[in-house]
Protein backbone atom coordinates (compact mmCIF):
# COMPACT_ATOMS: atom_id res chain seq x y z
CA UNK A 1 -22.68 -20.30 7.60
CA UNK A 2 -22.18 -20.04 3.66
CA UNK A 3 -25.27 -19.14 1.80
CA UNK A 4 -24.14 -20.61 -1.49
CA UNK A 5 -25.88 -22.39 -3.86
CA UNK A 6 -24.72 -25.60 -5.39
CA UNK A 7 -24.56 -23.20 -8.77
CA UNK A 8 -22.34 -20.48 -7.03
CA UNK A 9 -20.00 -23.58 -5.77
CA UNK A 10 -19.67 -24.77 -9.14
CA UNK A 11 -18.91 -21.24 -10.93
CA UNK A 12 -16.17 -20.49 -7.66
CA UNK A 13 -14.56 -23.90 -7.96
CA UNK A 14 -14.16 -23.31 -11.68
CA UNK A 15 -12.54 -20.04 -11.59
CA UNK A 16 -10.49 -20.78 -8.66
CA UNK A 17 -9.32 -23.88 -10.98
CA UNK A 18 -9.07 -21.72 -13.83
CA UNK A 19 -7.40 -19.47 -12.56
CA UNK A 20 -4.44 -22.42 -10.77
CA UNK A 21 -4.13 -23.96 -14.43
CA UNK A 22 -3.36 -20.31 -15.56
CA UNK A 23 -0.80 -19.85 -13.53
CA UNK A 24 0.94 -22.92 -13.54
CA UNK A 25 0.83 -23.15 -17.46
CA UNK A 26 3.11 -19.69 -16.78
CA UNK A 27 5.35 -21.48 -13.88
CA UNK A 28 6.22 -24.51 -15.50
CA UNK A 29 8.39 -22.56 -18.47
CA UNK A 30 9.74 -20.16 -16.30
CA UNK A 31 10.80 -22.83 -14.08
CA UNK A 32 12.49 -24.96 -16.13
CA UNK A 33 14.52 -22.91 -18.09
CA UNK A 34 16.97 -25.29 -17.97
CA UNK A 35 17.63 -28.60 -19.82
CA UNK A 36 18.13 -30.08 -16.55
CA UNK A 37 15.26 -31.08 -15.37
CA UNK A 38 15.95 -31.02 -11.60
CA UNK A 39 17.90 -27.33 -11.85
CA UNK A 40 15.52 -24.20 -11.86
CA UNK A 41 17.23 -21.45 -13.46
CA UNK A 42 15.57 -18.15 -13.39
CA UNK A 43 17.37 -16.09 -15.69
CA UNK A 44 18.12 -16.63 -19.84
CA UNK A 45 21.56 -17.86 -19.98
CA UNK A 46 22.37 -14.85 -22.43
CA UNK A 47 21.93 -12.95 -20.00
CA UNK A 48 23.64 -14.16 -17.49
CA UNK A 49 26.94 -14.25 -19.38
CA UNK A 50 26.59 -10.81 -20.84
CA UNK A 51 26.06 -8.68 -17.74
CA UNK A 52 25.66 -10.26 -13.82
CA UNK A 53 24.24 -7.18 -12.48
CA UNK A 54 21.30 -7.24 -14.79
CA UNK A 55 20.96 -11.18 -14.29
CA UNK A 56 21.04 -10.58 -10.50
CA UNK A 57 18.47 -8.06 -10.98
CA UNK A 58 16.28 -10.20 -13.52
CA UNK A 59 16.80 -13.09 -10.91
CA UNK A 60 15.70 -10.90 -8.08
CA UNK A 61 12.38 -9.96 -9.84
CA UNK A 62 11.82 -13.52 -11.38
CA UNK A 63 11.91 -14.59 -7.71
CA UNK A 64 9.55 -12.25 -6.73
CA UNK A 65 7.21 -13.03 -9.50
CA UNK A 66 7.13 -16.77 -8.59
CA UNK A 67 7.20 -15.73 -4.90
CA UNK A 68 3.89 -13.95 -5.47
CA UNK A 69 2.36 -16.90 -7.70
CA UNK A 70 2.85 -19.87 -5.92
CA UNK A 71 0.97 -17.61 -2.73
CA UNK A 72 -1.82 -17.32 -4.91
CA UNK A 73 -1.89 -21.35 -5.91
CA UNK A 74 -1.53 -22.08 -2.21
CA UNK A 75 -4.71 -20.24 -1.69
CA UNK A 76 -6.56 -21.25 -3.96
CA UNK A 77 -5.79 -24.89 -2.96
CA UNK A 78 -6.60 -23.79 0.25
CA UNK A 79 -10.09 -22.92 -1.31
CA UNK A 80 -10.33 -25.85 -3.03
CA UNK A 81 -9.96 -27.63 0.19
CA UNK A 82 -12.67 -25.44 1.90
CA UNK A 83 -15.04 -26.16 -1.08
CA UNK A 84 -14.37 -30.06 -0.59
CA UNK A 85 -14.39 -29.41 3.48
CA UNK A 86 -18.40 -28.02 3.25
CA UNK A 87 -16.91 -24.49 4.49
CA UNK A 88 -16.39 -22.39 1.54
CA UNK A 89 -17.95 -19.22 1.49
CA UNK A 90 -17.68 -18.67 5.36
CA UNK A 91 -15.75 -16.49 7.28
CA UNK A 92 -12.72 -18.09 8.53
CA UNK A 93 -12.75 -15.81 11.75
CA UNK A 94 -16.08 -14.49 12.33
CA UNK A 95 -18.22 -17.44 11.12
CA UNK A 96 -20.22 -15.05 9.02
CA UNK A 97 -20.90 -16.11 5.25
CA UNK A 98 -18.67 -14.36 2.66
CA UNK A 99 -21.00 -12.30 0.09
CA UNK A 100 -21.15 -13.32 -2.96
CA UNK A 101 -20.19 -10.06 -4.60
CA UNK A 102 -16.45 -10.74 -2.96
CA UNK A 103 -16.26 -14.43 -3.77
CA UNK A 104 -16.29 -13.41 -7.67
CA UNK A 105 -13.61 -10.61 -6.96
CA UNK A 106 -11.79 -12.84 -5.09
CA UNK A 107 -12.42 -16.56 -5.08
CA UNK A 108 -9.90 -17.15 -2.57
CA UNK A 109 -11.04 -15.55 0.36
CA UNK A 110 -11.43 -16.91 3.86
CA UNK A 111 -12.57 -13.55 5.32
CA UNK A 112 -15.41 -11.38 5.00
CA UNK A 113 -14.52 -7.43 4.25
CA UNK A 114 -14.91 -6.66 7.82
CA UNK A 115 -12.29 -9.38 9.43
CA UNK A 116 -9.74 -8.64 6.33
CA UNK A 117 -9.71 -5.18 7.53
CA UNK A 118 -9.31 -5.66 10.98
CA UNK A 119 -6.29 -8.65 9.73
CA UNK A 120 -4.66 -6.16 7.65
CA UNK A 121 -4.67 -3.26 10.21
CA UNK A 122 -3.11 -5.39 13.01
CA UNK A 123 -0.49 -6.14 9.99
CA UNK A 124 -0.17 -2.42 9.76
CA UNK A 125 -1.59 -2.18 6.44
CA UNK A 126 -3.45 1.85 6.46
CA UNK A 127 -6.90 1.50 5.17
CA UNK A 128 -8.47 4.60 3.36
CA UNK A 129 -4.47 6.04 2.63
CA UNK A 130 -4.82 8.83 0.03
CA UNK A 131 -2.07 9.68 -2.45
């Protein structure tokens, strides 16, 4: 069970919203590139004239880019949706409230430390890898 004050709720759903506008104020350009409105064009049509393996590269990356953003807007609706659901703040696996401390770092996450760990492991993710 969360441990949250109606304060802490208030300063998490504000940065999680934040942080969505943020990133789709940088989608929407890079989206619509175009001056059709339904066609999403990823790469500066200078560039794609001049050279296609650097457009297919620039494409590739672009991709990736908004690959990685819309992830993050999906969960931090997913947050949002805990928040209005009455179970922000507690651990989607264990039950256990989420600190505080990690909420800030990380306003979107469903796990405490311990259960992320143990998620990312059985993904085969190494914990404490050194260079």
């Amino acid at each position: 069970m969360s441990n949250l004050t109606p304060a802490n709720l208030q300063e998490l759903e504000s940065a999680l919203l934040q942080r969505r506008q943020e990133l789709q104020a940088r989608l929407d350009p890079e989206m619509h590139r175009s001056d059709e409105p339904d066609e999403l064009v990823l790469t500066e049509p200078d560039v794609a004239d001049d050279n296609a393996v650097v457009a297919d590269v620039l494409n590739d990356t672009d991709l990736a880019e908004l690959e990685l953003d819309l992830a993050v807007i999906v969960e931090i609706d997913a947050a949002l949706g805990r928040i209005k659901a009455g179970t922000y703040g507690t651990c989607t696996a264990c039950e256990e409230a989420i600190p505080l401390a990690r909420l800030r770092a990380m306003p979107s996450a469903h796990c405490c430390i311990a259960c992320q760990e143990k998620s990312e492991q059985r993904q085969g993710f190494p914990h404490n890898a050194s260079l």
